[in-house]
PDB file of N, CA and C in Angstrom:
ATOM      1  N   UNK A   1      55.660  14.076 -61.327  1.00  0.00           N
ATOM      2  CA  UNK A   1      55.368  12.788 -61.895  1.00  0.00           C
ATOM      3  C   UNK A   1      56.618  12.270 -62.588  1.00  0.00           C
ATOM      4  N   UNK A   2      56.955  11.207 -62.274  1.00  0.00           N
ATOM      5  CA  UNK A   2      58.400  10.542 -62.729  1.00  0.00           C
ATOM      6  C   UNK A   2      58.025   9.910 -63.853  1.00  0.00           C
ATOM      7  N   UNK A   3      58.141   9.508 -65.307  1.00  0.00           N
ATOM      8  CA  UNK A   3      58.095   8.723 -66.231  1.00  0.00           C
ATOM      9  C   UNK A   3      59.311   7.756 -66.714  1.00  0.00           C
ATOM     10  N   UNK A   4      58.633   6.899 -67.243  1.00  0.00           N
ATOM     11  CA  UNK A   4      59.812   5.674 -68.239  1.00  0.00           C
ATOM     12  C   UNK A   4      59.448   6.207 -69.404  1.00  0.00           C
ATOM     13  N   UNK A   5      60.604   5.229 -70.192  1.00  0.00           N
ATOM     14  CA  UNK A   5      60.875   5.303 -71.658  1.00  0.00           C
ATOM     15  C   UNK A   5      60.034   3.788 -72.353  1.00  0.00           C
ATOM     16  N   UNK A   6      59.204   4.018 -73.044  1.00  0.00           N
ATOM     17  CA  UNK A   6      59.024   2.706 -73.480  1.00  0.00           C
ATOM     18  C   UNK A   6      59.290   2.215 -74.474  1.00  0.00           C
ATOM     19  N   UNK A   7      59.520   0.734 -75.691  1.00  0.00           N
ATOM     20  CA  UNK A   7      60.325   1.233 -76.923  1.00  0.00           C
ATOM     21  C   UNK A   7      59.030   0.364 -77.521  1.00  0.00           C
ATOM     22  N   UNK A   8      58.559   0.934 -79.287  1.00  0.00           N
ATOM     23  CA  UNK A   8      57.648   0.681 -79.588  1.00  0.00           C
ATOM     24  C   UNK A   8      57.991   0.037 -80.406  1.00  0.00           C
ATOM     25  N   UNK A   9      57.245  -1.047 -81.348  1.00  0.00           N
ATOM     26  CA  UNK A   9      57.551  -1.467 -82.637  1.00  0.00           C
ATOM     27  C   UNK A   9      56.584  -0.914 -83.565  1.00  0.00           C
ATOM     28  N   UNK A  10      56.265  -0.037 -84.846  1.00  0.00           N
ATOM     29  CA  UNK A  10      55.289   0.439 -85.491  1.00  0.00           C
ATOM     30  C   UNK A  10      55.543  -0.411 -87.425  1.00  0.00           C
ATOM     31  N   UNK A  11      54.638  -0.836 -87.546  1.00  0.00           N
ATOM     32  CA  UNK A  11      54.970  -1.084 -88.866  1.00  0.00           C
ATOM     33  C   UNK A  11      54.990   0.153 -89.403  1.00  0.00           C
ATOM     34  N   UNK A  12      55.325   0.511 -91.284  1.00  0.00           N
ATOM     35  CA  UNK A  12      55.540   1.473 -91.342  1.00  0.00           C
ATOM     36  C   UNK A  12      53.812   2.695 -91.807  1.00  0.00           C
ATOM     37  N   UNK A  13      52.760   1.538 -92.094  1.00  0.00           N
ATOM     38  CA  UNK A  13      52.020   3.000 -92.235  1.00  0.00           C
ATOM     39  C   UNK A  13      51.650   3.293 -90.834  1.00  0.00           C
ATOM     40  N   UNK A  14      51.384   2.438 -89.807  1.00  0.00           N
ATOM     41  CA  UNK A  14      50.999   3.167 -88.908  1.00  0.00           C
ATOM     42  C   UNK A  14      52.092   4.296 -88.601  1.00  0.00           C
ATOM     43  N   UNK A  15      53.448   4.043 -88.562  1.00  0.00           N
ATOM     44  CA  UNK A  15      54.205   4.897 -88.167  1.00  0.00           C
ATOM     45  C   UNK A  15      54.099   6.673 -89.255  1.00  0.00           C
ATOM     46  N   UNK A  16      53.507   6.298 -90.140  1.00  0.00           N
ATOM     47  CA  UNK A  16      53.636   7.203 -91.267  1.00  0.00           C
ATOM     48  C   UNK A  16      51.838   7.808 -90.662  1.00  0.00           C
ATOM     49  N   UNK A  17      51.282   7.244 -90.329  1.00  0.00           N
ATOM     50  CA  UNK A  17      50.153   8.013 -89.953  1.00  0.00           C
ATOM     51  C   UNK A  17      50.131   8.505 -88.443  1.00  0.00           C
ATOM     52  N   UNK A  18      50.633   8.588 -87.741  1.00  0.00           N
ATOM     53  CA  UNK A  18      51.445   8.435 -86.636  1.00  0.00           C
ATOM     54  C   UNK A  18      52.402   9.935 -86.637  1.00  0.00           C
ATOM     55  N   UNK A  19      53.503   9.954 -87.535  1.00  0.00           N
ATOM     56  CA  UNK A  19      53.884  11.220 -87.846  1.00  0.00           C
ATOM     57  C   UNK A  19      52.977  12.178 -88.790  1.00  0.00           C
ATOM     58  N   UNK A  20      52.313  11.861 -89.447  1.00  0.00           N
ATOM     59  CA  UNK A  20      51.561  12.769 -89.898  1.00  0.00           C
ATOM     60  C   UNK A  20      50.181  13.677 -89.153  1.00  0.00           C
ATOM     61  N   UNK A  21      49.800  13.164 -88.193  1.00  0.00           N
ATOM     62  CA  UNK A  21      48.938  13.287 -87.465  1.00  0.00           C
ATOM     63  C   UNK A  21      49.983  14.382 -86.045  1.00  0.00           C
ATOM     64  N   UNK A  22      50.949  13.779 -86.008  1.00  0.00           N
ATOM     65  CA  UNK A  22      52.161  14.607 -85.135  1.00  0.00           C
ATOM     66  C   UNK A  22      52.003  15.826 -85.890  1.00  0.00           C
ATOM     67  N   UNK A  23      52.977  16.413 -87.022  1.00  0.00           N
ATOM     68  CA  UNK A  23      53.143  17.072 -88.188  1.00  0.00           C
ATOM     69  C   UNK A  23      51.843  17.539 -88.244  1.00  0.00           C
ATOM     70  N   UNK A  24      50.349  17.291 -88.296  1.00  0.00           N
ATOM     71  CA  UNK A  24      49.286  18.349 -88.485  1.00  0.00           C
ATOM     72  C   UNK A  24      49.283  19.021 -87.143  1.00  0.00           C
ATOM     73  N   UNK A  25      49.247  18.361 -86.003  1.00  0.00           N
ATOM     74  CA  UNK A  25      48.560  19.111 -84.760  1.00  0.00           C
ATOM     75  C   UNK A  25      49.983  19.855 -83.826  1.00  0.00           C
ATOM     76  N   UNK A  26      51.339  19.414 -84.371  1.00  0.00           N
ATOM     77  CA  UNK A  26      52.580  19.935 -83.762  1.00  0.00           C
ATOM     78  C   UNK A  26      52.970  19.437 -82.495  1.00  0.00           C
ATOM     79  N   UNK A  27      52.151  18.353 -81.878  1.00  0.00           N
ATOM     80  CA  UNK A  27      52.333  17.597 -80.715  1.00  0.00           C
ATOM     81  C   UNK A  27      53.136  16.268 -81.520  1.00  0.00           C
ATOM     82  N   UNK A  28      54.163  15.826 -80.238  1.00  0.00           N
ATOM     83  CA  UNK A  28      54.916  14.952 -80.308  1.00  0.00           C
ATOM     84  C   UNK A  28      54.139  13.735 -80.659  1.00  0.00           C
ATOM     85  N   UNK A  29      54.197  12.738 -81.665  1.00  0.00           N
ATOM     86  CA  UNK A  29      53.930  11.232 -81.707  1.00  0.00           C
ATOM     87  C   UNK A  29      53.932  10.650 -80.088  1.00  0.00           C
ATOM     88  N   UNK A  30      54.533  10.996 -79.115  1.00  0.00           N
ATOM     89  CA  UNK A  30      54.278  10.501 -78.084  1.00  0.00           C
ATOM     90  C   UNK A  30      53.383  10.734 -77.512  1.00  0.00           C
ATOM     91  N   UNK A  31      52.707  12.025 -77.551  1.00  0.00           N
ATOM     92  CA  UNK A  31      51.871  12.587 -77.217  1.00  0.00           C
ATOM     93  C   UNK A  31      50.591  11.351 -77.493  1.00  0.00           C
ATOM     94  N   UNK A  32      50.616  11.263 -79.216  1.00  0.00           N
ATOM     95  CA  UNK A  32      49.529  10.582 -79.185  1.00  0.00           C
ATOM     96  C   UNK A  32      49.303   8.804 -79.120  1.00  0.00           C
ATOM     97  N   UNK A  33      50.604   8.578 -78.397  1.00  0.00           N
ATOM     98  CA  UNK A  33      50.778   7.254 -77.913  1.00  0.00           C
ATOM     99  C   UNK A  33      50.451   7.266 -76.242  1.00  0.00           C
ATOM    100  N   UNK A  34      50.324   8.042 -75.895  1.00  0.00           N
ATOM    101  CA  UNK A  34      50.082   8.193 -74.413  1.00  0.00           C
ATOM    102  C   UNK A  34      48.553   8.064 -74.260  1.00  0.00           C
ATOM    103  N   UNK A  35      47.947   9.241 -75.137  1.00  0.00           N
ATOM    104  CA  UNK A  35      46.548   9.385 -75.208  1.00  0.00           C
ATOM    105  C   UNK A  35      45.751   7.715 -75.832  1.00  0.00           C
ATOM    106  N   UNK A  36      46.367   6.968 -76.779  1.00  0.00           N
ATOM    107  CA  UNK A  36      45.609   5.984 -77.054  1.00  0.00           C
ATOM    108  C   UNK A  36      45.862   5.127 -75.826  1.00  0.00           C
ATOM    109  N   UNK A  37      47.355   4.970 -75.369  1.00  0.00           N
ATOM    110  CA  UNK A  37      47.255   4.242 -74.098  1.00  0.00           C
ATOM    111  C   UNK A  37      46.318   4.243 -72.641  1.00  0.00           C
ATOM    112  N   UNK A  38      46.379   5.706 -72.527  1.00  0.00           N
ATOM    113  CA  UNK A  38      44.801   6.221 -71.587  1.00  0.00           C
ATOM    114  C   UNK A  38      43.571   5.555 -72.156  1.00  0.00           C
ATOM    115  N   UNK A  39      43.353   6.007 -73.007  1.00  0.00           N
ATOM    116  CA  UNK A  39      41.937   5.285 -73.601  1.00  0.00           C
ATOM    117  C   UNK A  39      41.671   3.871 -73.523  1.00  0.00           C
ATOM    118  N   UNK A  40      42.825   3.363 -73.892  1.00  0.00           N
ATOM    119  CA  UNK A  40      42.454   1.461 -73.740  1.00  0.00           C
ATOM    120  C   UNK A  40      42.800   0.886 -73.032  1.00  0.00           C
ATOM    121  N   UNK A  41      43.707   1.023 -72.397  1.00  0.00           N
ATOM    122  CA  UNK A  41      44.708   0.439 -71.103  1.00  0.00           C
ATOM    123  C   UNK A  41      43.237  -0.129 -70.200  1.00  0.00           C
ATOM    124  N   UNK A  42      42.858   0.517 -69.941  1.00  0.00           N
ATOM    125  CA  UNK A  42      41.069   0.511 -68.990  1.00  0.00           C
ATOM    126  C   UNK A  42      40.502  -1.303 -69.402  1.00  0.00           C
ATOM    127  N   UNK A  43      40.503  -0.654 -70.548  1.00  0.00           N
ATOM    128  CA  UNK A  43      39.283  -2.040 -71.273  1.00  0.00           C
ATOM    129  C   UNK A  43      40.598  -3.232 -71.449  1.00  0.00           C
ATOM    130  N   UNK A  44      41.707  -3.158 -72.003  1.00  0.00           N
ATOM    131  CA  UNK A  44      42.855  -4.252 -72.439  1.00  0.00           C
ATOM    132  C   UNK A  44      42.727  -5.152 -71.081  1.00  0.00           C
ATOM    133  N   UNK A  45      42.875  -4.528 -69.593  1.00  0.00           N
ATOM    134  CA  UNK A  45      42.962  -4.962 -68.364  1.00  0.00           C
ATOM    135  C   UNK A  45      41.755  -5.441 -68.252  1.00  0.00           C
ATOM    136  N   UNK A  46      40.233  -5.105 -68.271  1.00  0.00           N
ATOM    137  CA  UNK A  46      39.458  -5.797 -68.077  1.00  0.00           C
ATOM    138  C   UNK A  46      39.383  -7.007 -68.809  1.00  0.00           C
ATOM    139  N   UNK A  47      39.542  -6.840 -69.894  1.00  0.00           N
ATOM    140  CA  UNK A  47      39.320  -7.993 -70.958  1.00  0.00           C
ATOM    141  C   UNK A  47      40.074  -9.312 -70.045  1.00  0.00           C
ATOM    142  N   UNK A  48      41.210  -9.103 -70.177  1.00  0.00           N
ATOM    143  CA  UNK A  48      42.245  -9.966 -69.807  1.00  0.00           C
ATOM    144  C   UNK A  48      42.039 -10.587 -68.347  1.00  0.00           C
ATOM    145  N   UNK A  49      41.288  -9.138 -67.123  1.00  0.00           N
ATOM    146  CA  UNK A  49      40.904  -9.740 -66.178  1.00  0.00           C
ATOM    147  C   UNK A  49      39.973 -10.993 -66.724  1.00  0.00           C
ATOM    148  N   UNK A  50      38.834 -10.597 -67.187  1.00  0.00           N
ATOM    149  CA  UNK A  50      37.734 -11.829 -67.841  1.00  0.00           C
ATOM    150  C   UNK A  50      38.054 -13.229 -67.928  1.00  0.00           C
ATOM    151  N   UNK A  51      38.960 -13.115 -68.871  1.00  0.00           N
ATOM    152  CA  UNK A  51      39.724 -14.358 -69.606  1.00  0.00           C
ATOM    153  C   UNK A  51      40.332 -14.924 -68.664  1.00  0.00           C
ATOM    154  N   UNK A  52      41.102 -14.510 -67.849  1.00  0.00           N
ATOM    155  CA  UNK A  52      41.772 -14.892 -66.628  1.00  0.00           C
ATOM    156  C   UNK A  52      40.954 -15.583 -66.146  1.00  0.00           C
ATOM    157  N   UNK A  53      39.607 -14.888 -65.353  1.00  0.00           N
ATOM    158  CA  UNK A  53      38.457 -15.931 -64.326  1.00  0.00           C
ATOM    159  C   UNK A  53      37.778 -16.710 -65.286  1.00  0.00           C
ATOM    160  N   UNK A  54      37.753 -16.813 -67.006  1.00  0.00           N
ATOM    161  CA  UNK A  54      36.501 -17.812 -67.291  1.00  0.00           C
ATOM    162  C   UNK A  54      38.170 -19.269 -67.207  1.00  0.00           C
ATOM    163  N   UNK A  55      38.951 -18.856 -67.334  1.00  0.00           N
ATOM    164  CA  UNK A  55      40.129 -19.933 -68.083  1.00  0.00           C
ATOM    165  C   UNK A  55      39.937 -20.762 -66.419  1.00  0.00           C
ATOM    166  N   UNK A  56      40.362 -19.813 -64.999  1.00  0.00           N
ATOM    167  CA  UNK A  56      40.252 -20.438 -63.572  1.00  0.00           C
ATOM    168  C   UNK A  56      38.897 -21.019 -63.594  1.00  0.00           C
ATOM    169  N   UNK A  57      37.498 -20.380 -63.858  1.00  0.00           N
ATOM    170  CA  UNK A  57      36.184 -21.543 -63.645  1.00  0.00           C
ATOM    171  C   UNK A  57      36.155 -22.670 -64.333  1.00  0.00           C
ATOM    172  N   UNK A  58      36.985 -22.705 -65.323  1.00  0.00           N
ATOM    173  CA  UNK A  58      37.116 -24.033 -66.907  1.00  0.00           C
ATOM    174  C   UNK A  58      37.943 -25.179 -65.648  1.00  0.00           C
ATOM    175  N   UNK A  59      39.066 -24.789 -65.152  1.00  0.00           N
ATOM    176  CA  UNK A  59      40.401 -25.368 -64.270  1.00  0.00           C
ATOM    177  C   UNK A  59      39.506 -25.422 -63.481  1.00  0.00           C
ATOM    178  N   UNK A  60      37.814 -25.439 -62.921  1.00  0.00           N
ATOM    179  CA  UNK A  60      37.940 -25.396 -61.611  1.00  0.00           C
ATOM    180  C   UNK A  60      38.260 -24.903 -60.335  1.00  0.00           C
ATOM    181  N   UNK A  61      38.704 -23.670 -60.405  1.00  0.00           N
ATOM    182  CA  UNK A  61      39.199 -22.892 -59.067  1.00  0.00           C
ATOM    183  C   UNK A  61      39.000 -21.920 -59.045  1.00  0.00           C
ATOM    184  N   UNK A  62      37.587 -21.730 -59.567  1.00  0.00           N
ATOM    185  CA  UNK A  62      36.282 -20.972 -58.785  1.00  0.00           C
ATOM    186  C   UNK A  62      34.929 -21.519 -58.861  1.00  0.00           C
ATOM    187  N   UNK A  63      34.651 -21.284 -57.536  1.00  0.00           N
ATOM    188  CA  UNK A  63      33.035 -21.901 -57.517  1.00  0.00           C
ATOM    189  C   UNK A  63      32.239 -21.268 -58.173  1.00  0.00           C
ATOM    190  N   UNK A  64      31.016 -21.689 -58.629  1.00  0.00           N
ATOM    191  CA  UNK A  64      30.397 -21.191 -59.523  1.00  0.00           C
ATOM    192  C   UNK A  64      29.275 -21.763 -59.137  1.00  0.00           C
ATOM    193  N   UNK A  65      27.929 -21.722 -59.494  1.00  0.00           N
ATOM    194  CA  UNK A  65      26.374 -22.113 -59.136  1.00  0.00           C
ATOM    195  C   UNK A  65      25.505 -21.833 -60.951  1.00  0.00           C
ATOM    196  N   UNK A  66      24.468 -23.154 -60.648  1.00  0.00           N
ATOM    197  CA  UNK A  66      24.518 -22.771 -61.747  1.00  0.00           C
ATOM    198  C   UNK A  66      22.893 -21.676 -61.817  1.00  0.00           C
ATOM    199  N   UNK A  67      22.355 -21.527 -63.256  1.00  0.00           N
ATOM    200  CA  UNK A  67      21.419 -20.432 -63.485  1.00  0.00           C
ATOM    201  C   UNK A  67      20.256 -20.778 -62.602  1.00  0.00           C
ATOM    202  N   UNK A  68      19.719 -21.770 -62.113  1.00  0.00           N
ATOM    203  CA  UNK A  68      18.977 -22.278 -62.020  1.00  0.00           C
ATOM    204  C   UNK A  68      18.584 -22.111 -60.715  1.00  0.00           C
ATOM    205  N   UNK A  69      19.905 -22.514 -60.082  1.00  0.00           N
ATOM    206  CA  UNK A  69      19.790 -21.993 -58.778  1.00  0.00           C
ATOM    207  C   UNK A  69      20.106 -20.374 -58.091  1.00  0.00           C
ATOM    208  N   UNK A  70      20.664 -19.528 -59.480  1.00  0.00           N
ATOM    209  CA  UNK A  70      20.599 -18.028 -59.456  1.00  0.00           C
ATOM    210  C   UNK A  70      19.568 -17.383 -59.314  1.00  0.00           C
ATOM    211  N   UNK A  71      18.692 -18.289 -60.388  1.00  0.00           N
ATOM    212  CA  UNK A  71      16.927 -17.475 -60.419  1.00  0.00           C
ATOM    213  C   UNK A  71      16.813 -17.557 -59.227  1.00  0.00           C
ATOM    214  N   UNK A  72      16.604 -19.351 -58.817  1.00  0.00           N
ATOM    215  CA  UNK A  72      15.970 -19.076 -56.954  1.00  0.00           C
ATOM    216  C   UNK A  72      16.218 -18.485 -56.452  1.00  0.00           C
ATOM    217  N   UNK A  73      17.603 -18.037 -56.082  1.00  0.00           N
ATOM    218  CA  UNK A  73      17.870 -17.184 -55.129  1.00  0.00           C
ATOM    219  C   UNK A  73      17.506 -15.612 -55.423  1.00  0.00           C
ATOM    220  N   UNK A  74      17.370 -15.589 -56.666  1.00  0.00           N
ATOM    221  CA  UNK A  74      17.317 -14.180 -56.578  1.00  0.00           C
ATOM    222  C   UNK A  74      15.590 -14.100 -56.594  1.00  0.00           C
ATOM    223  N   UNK A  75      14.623 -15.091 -57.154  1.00  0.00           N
ATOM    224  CA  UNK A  75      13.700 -14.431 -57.668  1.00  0.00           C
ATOM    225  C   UNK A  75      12.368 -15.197 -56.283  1.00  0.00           C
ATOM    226  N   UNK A  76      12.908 -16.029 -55.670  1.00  0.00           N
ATOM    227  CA  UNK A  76      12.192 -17.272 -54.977  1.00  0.00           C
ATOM    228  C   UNK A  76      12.188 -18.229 -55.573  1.00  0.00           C
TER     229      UNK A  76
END
């Protein structure tokens, strides 16, 4: 697995809780910048997908139907 370098900006308590949390468990601060990145990366992308398609249905450039005709179709 090939990796990059990424460069962070931390104010300073996060950075101070950040090394301290390093310093209890003896794993690198990167360590636990990787692991929060796993965890949210997931949801940050969905979100943003979201926002993306409601901002294109607002602009118009996606079709859309409205509830009314959802029930029918779905319910008769």
């Amino acid at each position: 697995m090939s990796t990059a370098v990424v460069s962070v900006r931390l104010d300073d308590e996060m950075k101070s809780r950040l090394d301290a949390l390093s310093a209890a468990t003896g794993r690198p601060a990167a360590f636990y910048v990787r692991q929060a990145l796993l965890e949210h990366l997931d949801k940050l992308e969905y979100a943003y997908a979201i926002t993306g398609e409601a901002e294109a249905i607002r602009r118009g450039e996606i079709e859309t139907i409205s509830s009314e005709d959802l029930a029918a179709e779905l319910f008769g």
